[in-house]
Protein backbone atom coordinates (compact mmCIF):
# COMPACT_ATOMS: atom_id res chain seq x y z
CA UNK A 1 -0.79 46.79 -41.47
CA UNK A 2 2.91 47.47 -42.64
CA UNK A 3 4.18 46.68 -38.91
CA UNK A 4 1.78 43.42 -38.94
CA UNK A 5 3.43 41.93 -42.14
CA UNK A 6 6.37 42.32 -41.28
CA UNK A 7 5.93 41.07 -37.81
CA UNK A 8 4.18 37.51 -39.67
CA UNK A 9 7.56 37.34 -41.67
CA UNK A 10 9.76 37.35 -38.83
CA UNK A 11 10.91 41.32 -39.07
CA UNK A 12 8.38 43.53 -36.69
CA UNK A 13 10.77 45.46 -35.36
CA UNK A 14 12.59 46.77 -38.93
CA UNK A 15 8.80 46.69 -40.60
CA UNK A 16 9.94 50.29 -42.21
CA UNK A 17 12.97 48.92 -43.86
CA UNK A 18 11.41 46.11 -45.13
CA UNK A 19 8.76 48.57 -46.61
CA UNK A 20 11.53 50.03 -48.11
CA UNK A 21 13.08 47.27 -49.08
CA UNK A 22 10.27 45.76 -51.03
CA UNK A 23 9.26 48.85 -52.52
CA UNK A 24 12.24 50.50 -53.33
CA UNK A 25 10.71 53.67 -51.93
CA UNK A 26 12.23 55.58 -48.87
CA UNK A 27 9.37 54.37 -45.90
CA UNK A 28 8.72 58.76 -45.59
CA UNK A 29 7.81 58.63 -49.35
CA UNK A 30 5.36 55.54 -49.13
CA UNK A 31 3.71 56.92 -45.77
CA UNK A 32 3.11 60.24 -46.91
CA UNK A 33 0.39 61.99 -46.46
CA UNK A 34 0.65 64.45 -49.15
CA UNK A 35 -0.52 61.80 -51.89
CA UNK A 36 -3.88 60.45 -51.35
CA UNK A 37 -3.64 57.63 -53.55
CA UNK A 38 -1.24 54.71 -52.22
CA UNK A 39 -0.62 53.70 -55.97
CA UNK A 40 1.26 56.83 -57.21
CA UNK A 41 3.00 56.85 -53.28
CA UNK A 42 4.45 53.43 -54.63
CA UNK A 43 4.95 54.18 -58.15
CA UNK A 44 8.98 53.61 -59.20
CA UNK A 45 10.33 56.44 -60.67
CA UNK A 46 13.37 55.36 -63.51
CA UNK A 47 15.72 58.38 -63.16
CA UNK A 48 19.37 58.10 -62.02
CA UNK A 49 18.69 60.69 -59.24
CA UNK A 50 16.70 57.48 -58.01
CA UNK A 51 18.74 54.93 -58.67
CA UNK A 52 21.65 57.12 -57.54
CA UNK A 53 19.19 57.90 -53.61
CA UNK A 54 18.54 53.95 -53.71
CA UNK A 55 21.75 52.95 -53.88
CA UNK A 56 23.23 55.22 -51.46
CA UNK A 57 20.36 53.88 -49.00
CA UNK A 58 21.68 50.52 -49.59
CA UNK A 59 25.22 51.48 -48.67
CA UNK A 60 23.72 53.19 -45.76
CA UNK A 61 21.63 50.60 -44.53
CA UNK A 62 23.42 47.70 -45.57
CA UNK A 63 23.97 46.04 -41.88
CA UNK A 64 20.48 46.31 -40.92
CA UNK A 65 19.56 45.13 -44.81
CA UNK A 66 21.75 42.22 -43.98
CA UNK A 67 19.84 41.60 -40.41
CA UNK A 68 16.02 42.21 -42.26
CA UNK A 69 17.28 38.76 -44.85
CA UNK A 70 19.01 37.25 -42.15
CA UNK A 71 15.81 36.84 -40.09
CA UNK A 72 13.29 36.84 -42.75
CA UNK A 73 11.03 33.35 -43.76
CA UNK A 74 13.15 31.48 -46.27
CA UNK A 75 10.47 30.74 -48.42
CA UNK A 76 9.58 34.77 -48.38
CA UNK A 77 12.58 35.22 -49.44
CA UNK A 78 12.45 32.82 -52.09
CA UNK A 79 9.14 34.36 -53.26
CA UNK A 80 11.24 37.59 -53.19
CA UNK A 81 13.60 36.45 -55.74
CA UNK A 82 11.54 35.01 -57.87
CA UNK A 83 9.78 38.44 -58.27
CA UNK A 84 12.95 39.83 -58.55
CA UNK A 85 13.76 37.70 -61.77
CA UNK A 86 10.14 37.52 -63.12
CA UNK A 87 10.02 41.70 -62.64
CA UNK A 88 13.00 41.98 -64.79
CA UNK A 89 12.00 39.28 -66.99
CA UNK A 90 8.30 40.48 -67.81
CA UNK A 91 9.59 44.18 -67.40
CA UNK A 92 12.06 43.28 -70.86
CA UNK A 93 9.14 41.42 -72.50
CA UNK A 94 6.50 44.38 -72.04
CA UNK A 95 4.33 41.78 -69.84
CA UNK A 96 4.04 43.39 -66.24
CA UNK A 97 1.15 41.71 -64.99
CA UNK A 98 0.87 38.09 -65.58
CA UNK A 99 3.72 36.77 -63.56
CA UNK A 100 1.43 37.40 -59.94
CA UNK A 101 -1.15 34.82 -61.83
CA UNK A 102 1.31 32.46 -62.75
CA UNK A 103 3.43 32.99 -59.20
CA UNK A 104 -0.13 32.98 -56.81
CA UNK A 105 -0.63 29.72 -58.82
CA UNK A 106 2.12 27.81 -57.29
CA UNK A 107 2.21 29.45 -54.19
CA UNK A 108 -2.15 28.26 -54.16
CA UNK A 109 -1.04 25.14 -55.49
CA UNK A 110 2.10 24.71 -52.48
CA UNK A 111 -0.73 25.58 -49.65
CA UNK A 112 -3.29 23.38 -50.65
CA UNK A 113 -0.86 20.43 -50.84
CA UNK A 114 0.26 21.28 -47.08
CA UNK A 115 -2.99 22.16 -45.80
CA UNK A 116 -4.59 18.54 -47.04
CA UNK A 117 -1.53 16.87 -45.28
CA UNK A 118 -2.91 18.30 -42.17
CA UNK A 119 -6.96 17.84 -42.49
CA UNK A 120 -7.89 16.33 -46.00
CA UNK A 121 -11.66 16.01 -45.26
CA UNK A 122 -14.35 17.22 -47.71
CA UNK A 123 -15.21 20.75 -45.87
CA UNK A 124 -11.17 21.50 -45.61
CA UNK A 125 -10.77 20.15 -49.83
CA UNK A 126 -13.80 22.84 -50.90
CA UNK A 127 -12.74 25.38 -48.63
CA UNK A 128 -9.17 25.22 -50.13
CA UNK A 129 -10.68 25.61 -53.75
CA UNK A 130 -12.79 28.29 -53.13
CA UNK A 131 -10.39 30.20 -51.34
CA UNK A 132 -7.42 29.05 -54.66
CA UNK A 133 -10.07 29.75 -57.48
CA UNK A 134 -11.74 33.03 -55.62
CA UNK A 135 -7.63 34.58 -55.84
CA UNK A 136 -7.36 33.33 -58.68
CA UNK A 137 -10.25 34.73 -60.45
CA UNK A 138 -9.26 38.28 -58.60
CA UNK A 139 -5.95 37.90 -60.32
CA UNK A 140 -7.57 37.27 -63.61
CA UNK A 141 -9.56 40.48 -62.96
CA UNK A 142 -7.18 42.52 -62.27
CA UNK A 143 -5.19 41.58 -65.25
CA UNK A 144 -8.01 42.65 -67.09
CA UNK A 145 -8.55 45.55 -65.81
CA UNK A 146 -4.58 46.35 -66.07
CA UNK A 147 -4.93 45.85 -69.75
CA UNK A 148 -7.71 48.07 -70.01
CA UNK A 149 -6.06 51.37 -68.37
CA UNK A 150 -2.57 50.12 -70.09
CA UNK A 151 -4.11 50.69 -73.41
CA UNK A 152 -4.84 54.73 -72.85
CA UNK A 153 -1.62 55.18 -71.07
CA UNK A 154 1.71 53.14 -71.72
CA UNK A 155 3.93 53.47 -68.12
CA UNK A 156 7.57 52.93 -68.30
CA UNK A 157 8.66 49.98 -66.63
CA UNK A 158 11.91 50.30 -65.18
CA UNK A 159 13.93 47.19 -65.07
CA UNK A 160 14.79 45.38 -61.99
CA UNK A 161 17.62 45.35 -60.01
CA UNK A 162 18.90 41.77 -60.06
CA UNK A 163 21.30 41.05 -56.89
C-alpha cells in the first residue's frame, strides 16, 4: 500500500523514503514486524537520541530527499507544509486533532469544486456530498474518540520540525 501511494504521488520508486520522510521514522522501524500494532510502529518518540538519528538521516539522505520533493505533486507538497505548520501550531496549543477536520475540509471542498467542473449533473452533485459529509463525519468521530482515550492518558506531543 506504501509502494502504491507513493507511486499515485509521483515517487514509486523511493516509496521507503517517502515513508520515512512523512513519518519521521526509519522505513525498518515502521515495517517491523516485532510491533503488532501500526500505531505505536509510528508513534514519534521526543528524545535527542531521535532527533540527533533523524537528523543525521537527513544529512545522509539529503540528495535523494531533494529528488523525493523534486518529483513529488505540488499540491502534495503543499498539503505537506501545511501539516507541517498546523502540527507545530496545534502541537503548542495542546490541540492535536482538529487540524485533519479543518484541513480534509478544504481539501473536500477543492475536489468537489473540480469534480463539478467536469460532470455537474445531479448523480455526480450527491455522490460528491456523500462521499465530503461521510469523511467528514469519520473525522468528527475520530476526534471524538481521540478525546476520549486523551483524557486517561495525556501523550507528549513533540513539536514539529519547521523547514
Amino acid at each position: 500500500m506504501i509502494k502504491q501511494a507513493a507511486t499515485d504521488l509521483g515517487v514509486g520508486d523511493m516509496h521507503s523514503l517517502l515513508a520515512a520522510m512523512v513519518s519521521r521514522k526509519n522505513f525498518a522501524d515502521i515495517m517491523s514486524n516485532q510491533e503488532k500494532d501500526y500505531n505505536k510502529r509510528l508513534e514519534l518518540s521526543n528524545t535527542q537520541e531521535e532527533r540527533d538519528r533523524l537528523q543525521a538521516y537527513a544529512k545522509q539522505y539529503s540528495r535523494e530527499i531533494t529528488l523525493v520533493l523534486h518529483q513529488i505533486n505540488k499540491d502534495v507538497m503543499l498539503l505537506f507544509k501545511t501539516n507541517d505548520f498546523l502540527s507545530s501550531i496545534t502541537s503548542r496549543l495542546g490541540d492535536p486533532v482538529k487540524k485533519y477536520e479543518i484541513m480534509a475540509k478544504y481539501c473536500l471542498e477543492e475536489v468537489e469544486q473540480q469534480e463539478l467542473k467536469r460532470k455537474n449533473d445531479a448523480a455526480s452533485r450527491v455522490k460528491l456530498w456523500w462521499q465530503k459529509t461521510s469523511t467528514l463525519v469519520g473525522f468528527q468521530l475520530y476526534g471524538l474518540y481521540y478525546s476520549c482515550i486523551s483524557m486517561f492518558k495525556r501523550s507528549e506531543l513533540p513539536d514539529q520540525v519547521l523547514l
